[in-house]
N, C-alpha and C. Protein backbone atom coordinates (compact mmCIF):
# COMPACT_ATOMS: atom_id res chain seq x y z
N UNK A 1 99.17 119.42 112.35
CA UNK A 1 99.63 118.98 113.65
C UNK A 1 99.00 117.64 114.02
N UNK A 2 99.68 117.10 114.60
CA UNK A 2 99.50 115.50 114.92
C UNK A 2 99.06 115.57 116.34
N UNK A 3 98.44 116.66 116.94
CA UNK A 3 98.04 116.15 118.45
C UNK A 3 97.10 115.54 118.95
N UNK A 4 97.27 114.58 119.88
CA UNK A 4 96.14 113.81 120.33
C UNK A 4 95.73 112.63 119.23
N UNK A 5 96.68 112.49 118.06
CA UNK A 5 96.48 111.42 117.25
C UNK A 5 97.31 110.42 117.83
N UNK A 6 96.81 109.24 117.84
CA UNK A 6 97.54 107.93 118.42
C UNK A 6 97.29 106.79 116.78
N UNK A 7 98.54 106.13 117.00
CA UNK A 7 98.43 105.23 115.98
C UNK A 7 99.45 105.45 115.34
N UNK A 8 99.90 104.54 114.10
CA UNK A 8 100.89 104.16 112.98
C UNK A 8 100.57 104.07 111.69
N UNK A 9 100.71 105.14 110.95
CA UNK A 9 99.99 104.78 109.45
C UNK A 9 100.81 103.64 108.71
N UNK A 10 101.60 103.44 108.69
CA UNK A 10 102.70 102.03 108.40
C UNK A 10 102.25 102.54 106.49
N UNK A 11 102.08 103.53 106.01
CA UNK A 11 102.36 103.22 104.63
C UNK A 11 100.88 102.97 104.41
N UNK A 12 99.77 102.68 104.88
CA UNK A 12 99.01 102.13 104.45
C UNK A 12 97.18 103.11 104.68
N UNK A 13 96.78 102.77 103.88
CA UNK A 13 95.21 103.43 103.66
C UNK A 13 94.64 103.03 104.76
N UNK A 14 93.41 103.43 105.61
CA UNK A 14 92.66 103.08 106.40
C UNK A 14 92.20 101.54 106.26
N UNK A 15 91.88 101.32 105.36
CA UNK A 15 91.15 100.08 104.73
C UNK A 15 92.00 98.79 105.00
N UNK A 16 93.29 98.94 104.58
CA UNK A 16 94.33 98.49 104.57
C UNK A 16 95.10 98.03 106.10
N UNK A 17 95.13 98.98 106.51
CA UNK A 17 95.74 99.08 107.34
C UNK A 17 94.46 98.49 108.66
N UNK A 18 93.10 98.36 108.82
CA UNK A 18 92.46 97.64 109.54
C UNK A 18 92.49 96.23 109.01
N UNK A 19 92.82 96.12 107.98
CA UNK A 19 92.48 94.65 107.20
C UNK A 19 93.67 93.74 107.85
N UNK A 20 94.88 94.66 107.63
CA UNK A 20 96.31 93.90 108.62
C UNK A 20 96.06 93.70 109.69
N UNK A 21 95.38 94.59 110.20
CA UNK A 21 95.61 94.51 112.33
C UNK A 21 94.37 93.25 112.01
N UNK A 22 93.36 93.30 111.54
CA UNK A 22 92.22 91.76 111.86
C UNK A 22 92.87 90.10 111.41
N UNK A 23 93.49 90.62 110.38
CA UNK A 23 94.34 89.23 109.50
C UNK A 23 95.46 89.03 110.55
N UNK A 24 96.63 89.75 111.35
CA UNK A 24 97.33 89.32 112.51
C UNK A 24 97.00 89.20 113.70
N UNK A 25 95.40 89.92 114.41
CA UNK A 25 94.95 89.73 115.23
C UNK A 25 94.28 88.12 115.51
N UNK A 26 93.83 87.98 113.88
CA UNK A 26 93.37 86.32 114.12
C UNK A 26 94.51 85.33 114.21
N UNK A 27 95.27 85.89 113.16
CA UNK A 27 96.71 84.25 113.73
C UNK A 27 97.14 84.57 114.79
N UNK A 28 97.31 85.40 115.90
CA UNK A 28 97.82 85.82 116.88
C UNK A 28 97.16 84.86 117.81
N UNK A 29 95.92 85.24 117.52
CA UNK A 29 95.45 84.24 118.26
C UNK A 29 95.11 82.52 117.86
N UNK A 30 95.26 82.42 116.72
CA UNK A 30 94.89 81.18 116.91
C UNK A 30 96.51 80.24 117.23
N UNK A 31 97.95 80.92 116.73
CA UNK A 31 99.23 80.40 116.73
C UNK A 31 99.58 80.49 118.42
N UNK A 32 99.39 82.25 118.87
CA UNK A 32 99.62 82.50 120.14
C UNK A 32 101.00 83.10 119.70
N UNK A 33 101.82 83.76 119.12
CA UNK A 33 103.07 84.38 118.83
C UNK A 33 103.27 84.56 117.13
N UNK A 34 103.17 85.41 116.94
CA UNK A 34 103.43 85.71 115.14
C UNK A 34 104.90 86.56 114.97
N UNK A 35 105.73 86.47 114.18
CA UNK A 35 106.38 86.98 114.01
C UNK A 35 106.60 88.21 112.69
N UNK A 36 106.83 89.49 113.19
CA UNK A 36 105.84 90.90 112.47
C UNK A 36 107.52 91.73 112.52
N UNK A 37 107.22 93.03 111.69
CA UNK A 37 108.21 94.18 111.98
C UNK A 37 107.81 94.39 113.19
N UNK A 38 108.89 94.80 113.91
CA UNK A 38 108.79 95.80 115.05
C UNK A 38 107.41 96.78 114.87
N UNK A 39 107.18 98.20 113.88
CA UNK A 39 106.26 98.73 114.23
C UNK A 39 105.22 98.16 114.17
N UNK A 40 104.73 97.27 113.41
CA UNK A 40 103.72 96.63 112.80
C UNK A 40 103.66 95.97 114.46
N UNK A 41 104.21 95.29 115.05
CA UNK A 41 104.09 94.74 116.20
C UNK A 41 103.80 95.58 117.43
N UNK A 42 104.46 96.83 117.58
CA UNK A 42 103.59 97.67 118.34
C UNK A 42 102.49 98.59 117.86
N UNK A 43 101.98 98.55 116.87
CA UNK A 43 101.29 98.59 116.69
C UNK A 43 99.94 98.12 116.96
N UNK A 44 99.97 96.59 116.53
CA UNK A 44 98.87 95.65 116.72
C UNK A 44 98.77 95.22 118.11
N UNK A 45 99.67 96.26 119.11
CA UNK A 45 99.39 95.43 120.34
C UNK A 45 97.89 96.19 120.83
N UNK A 46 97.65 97.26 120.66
CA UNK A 46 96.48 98.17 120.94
C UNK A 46 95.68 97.34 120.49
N UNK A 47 95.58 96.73 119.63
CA UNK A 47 93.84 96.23 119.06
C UNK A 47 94.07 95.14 119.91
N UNK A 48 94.71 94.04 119.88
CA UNK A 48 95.07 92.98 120.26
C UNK A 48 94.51 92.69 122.07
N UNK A 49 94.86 94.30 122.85
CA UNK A 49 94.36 94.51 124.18
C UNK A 49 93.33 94.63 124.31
N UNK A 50 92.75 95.44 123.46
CA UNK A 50 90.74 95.57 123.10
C UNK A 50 90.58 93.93 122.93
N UNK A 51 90.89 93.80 122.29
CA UNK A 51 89.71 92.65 121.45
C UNK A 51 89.90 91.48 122.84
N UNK A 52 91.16 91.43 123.93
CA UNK A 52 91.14 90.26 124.74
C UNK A 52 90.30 91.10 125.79
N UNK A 53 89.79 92.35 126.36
CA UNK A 53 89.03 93.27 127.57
C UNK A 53 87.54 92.70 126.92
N UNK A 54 87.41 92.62 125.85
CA UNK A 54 86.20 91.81 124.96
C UNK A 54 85.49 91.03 125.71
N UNK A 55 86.84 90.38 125.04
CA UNK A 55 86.42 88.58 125.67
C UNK A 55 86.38 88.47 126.93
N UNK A 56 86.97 89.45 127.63
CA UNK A 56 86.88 89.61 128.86
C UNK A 56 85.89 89.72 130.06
N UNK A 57 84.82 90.93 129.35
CA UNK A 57 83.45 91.34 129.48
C UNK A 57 82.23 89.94 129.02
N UNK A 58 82.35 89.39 127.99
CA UNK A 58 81.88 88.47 127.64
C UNK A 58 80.73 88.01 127.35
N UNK A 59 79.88 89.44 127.55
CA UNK A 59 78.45 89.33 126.59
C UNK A 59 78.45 89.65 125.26
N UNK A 60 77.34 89.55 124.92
CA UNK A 60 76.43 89.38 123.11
C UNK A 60 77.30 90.55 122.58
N UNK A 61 77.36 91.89 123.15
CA UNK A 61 77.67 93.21 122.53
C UNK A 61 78.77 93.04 122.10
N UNK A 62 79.71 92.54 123.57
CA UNK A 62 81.26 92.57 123.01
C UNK A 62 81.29 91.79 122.43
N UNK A 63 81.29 90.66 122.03
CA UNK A 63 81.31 89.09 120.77
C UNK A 63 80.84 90.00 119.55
N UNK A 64 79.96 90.88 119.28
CA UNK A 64 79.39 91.78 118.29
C UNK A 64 80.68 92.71 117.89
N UNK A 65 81.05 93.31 118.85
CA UNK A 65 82.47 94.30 118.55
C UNK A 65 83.42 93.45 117.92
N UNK A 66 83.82 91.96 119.15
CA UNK A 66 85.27 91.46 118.55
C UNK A 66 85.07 91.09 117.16
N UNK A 67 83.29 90.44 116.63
CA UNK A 67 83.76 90.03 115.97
C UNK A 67 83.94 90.96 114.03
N UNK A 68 83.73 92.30 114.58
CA UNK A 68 84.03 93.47 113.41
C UNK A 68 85.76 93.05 113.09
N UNK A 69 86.36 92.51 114.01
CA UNK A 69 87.79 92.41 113.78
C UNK A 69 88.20 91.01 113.36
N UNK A 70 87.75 90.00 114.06
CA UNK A 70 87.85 88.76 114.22
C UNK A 70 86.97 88.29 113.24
N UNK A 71 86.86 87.62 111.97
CA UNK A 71 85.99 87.18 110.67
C UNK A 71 85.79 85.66 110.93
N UNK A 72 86.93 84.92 111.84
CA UNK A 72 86.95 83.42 111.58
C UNK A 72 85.81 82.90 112.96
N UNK A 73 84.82 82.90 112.98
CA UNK A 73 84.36 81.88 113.90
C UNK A 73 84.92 81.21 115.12
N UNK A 74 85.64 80.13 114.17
CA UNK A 74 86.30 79.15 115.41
C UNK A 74 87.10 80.49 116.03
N UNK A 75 88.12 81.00 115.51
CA UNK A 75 88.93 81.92 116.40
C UNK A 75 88.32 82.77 117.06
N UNK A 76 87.28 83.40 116.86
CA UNK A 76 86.04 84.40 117.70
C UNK A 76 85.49 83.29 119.07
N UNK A 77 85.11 82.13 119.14
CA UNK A 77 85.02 81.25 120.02
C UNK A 77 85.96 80.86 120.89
N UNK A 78 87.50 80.58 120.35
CA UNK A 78 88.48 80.61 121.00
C UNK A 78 88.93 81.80 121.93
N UNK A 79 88.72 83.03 121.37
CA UNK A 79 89.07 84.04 122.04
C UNK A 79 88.07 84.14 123.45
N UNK A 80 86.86 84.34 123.63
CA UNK A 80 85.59 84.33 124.45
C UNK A 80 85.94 83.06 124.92
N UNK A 81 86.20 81.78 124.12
CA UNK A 81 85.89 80.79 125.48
C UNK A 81 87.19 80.66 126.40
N UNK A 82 88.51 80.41 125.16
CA UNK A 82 89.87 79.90 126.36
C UNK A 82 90.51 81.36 126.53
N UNK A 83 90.82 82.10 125.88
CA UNK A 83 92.17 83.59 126.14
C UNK A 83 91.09 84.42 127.26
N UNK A 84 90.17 84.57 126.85
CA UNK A 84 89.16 85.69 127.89
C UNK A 84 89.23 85.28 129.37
N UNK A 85 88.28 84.13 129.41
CA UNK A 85 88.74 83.30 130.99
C UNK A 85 90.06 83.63 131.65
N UNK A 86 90.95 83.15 130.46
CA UNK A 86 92.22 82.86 131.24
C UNK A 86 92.83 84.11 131.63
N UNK A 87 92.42 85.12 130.84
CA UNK A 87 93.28 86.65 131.58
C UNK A 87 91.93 87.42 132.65
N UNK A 88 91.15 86.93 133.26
CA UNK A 88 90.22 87.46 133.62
C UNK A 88 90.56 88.33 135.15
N UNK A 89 91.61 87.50 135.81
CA UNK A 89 92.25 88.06 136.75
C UNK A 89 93.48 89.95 136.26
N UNK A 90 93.72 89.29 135.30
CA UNK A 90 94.69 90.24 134.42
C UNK A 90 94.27 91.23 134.57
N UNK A 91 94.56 92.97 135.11
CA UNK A 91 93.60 94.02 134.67
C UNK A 91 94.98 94.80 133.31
N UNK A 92 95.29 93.95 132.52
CA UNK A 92 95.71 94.49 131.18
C UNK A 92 97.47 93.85 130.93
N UNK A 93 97.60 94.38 129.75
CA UNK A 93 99.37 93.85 129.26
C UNK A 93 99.04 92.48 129.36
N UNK A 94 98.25 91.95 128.46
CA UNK A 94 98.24 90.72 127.82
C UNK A 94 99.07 90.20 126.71
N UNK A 95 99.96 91.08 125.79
CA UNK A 95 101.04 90.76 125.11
C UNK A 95 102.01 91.24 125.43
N UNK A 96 102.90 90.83 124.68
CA UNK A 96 104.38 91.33 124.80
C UNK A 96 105.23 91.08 123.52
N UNK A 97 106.09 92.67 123.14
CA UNK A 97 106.90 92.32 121.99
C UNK A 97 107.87 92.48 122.30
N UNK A 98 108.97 91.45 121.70
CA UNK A 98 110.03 91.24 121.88
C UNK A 98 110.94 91.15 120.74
N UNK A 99 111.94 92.03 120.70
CA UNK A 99 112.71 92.54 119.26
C UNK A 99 113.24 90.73 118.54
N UNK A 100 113.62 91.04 117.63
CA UNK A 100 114.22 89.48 117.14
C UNK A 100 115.38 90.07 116.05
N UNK A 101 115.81 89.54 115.12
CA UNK A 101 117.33 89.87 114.37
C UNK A 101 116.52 90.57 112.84
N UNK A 102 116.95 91.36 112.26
CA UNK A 102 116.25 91.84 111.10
C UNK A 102 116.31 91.42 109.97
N UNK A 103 115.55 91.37 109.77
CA UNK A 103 115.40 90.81 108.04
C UNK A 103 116.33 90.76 106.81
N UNK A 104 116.07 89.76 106.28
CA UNK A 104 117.31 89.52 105.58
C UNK A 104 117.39 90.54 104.67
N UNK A 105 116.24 90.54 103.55
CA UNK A 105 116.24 91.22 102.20
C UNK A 105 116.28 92.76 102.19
N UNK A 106 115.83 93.23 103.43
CA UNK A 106 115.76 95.31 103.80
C UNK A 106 115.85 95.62 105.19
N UNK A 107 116.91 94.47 105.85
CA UNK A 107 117.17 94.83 106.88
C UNK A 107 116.16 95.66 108.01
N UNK A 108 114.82 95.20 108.11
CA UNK A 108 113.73 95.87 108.35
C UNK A 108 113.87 95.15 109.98
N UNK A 109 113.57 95.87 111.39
CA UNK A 109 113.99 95.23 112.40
C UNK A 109 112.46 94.39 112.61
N UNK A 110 112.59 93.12 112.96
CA UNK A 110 111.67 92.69 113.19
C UNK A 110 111.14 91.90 114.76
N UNK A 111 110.11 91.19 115.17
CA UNK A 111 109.62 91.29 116.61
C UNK A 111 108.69 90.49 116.29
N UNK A 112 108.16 89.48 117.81
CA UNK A 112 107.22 88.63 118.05
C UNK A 112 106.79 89.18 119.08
N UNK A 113 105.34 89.12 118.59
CA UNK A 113 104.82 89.74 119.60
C UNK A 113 103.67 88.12 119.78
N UNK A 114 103.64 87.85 120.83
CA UNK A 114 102.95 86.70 121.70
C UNK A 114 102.01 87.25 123.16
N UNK A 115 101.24 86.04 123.21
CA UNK A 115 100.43 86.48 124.43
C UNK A 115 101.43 85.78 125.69
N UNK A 116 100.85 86.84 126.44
CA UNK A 116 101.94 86.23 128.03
C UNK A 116 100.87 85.07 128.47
């Protein structure tokens, strides 16, 4: 039984499957809109909300948390100095996905998910 489990295994191992959400969590932020499958995109919106409440809070601990997800530096700085500030009024729904036309090769539906 699946109760009280939240999340998307998308096919993929634990390992795997955190390695995707940190590798789109960083271009997310450093582009500001990536273009993903649909689940893969709601998916990554959950981490994506953590990691900006982070930057949000904006001491040593949380910079310690984001940066278990966040590997690149400059983008760990970017997040804490410009995205954190700027949603500080925000109390949450910092992204948004929005369907787009599906893929050519497996017709797979796909979505951009961007910061508002």
């Amino acid at each position: 039984m699946r109760h009280r489990k939240h999340g998307r295994k998308l096919g993929r191992t634990s390992g795997h499957r955190r390695a995707l959400f940190s590798n789109q969590a960083t271009e997310l932020f450093r582009h500001g809109q990536i273009k993903t499958t649909l689940a893969k995109g709601k998916a990554l919106r959950p981490v994506v909300e953590r990691l900006i409440t982070l930057a949000r809070r904006g001491d040593l601990h949380a910079r310690r948390q984001a940066a278990r997800w966040i590997h690149d530096h400059e983008i760990l700085q970017v997040l804490f100095e410009d995205i954190g500030p700027r949603y500080a009024d925000r109390p949450g729904g910092y992204t948004r996905v929005i369907q787009a036309d599906r893929r050519k090769g497996d017709g797979a539906p796909m979505a951009y998910i961007q910061l508002v």
